[in-house]
Each structure stands twice: as structure tokens, then as C-alpha cells.
Protein backbone atom coordinates (compact mmCIF):
# COMPACT_ATOMS: atom_id res chain seq x y z
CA UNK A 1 4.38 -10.14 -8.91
CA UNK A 2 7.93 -9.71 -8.38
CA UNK A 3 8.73 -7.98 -5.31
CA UNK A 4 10.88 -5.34 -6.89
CA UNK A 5 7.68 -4.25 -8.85
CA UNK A 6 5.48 -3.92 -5.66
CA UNK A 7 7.84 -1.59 -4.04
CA UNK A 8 8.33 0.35 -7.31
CA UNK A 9 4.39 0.68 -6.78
CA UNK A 10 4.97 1.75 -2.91
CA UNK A 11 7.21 4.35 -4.17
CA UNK A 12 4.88 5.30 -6.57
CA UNK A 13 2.28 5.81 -3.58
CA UNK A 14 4.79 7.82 -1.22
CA UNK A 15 5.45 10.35 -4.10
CA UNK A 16 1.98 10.12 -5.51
CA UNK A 17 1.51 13.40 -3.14
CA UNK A 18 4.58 15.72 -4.10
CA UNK A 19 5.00 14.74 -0.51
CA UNK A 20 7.95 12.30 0.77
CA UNK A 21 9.28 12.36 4.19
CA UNK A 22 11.70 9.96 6.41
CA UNK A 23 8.75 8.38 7.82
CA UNK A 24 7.69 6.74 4.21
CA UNK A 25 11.25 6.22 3.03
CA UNK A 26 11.75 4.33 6.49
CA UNK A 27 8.32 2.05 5.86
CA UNK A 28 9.69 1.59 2.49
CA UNK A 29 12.93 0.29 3.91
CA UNK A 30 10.76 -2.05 6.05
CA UNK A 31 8.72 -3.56 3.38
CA UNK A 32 11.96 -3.62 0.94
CA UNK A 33 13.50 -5.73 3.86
CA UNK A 34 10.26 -7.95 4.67
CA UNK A 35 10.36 -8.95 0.55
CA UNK A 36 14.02 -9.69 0.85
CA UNK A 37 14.51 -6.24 -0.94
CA UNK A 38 18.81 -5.12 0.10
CA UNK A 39 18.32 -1.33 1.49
CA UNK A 40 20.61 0.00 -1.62
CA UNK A 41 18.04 -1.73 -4.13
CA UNK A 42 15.60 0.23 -2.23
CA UNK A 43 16.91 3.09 -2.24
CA UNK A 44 17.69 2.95 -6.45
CA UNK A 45 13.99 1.93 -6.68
CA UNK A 46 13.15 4.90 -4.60
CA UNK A 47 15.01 7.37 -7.49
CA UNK A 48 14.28 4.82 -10.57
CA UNK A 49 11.00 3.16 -9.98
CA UNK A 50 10.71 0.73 -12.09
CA UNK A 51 7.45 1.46 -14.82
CA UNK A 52 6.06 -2.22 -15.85
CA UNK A 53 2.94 -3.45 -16.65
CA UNK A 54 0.86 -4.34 -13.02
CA UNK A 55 0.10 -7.91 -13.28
CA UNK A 56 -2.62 -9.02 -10.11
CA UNK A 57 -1.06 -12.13 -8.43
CA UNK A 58 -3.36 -15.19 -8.71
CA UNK A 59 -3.52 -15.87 -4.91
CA UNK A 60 -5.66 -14.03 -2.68
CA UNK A 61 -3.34 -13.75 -0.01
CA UNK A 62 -1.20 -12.41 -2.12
CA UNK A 63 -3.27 -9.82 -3.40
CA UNK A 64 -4.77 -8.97 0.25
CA UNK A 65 -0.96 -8.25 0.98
CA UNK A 66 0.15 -5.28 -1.61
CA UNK A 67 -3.57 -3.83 -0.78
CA UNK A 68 -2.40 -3.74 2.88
CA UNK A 69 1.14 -2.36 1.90
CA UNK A 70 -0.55 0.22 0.35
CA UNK A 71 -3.47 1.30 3.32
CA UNK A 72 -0.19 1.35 5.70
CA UNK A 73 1.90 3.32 3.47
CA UNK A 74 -0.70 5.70 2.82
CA UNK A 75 -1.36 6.40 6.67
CA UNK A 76 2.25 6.48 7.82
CA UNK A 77 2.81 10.44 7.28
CA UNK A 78 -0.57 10.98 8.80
CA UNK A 79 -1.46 12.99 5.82
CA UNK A 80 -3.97 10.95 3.54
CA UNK A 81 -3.95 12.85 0.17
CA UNK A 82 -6.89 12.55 -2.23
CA UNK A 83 -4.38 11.43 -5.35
CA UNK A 84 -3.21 8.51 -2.43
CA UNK A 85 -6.55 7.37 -1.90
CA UNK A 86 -7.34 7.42 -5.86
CA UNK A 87 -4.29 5.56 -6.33
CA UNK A 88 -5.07 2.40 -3.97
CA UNK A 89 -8.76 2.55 -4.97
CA UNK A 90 -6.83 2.00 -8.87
CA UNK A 91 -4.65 -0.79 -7.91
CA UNK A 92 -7.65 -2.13 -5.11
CA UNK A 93 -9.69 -2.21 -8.14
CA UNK A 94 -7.37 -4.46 -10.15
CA UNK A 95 -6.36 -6.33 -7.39
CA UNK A 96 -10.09 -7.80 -7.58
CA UNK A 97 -11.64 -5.67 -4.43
CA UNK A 98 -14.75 -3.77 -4.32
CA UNK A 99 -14.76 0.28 -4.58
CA UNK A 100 -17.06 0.01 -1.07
CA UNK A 101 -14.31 -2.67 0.84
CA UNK A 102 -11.34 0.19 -0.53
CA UNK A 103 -13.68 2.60 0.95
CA UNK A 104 -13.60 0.73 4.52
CA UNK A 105 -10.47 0.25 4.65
CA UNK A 106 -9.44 4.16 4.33
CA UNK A 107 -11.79 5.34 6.87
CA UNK A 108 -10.17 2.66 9.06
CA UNK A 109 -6.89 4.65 8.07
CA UNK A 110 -8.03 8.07 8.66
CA UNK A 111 -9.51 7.10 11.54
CA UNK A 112 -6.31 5.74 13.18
CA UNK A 113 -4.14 7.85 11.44
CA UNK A 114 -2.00 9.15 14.90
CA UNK A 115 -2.45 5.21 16.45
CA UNK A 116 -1.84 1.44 15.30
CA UNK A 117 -5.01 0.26 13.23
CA UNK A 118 -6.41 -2.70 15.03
CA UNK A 119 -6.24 -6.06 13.58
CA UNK A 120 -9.61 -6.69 14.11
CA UNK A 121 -11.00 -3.75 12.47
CA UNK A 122 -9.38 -4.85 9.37
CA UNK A 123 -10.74 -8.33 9.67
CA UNK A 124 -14.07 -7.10 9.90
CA UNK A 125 -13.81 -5.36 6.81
CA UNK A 126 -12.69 -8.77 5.24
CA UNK A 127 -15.44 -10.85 6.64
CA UNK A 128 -17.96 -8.13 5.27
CA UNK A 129 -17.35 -8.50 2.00
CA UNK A 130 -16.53 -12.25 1.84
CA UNK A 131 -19.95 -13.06 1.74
């Protein structure tokens, strides 16, 4: 997955709502910058999305990654709509993880939505359904 098309899917998520603030254009910024993203392409992909087929990357790392893009974004206006939650249990699903792991993981975000989510919390998760 090319990272242009995983941030068209973040901005997807942030507007998913009818709800965009600084705080998700500023994580957006973030993640454009952390996939080597320019902050102009962002901000074009913000307005013009791109609308492409979602392809699941082979590698599970890789996969693990846009789910975890997504649970952040999702949390960072500490407002957890419905349609968000539908939307990352959608691409969870096709990203090859279970309806009960998506689950986890967004009571983990509601439940830290005004604090940082501990990293061991969301290993937990991880080694729970691993086996």
C-alpha cells in the first residue's frame, strides 16, 4: 500500500464524522510526515482524497500499522463516533483482524481517550489473539 493511499484512508476517518478539527488535521500532518508524506501533499489529500481500490499489505507489520493509524486517529478529538468505529472495524476486517481484537482495541481507546494509551495494553490485545 502506497503511503499516499493510507492517508487518503486517514482522511477518510477524520471526516467520516462531519467532524474535523486542528487536532486531526495536525495527527494527519504527523503521519503524512512519518510516511515521508510533504505537508502540501497532505494537505491536497486532505481536500482530494484519493478513492482507489484498498489493497491489504502482505506483511503483518504492515497491516498492524494502518490498524494503529487508524485507533489513534480515531481517539485524537476525544470524540469516538459510531460511523469511526464502523469504519476501522471495515478496514480491521480486511486488514485480516478479528471483529472481537477491533473490539479491544476501541475500548482501549475510549478508555484513554483524555490520556496516552499504554503500550502494554495494546500488546496485550496482540498476544490475545495470536494464539
Amino acid at each position: 500500500m502506497q503511503a499516499q493511499e493510507l492517508l487518503s484512508i486517514l482522511v477518510k476517518l477524520s471526516k467520516i464524522d462531519d467532524y474535523f478539527d486542528e487536532f486531526e488535521l495536525s495527527y494527519l500532518l504527523k503521519a503524512g510526515s512519518h510516511l515521508g508524506i510533504e505537508d502540501s501533499q497532505v494537505e491536497y489529500l486532505v481536500k482530494n482524497p484519493l478513492d482507489v481500490p484498498f489493497v491489504p499489505p502482505q506483511k503483518e507489520q504492515d497491516r498492524m500499522e494502518i490498524i494503529y493509524y487508524m485507533l489513534f486517529l480515531m481517539k485524537i478529538d476525544n470524540i469516538i463516533s459510531d460511523q469511526e468505529v464502523d469504519m476501522v472495524h471495515h478496514y480491521g476486517f480486511k486488514l485480516g483482524f478479528s471483529k472481537h481484537m477491533i473490539d479491544d482495541f476501541v475500548q482501549i481507546m475510549k478508555k484513554h481517550k483524555h490520556k496516552t494509551v499504554p503500550t502494554s495494553l495494546m500488546l496485550d490485545v496482540i498476544r490475545k489473539y495470536q494464539n
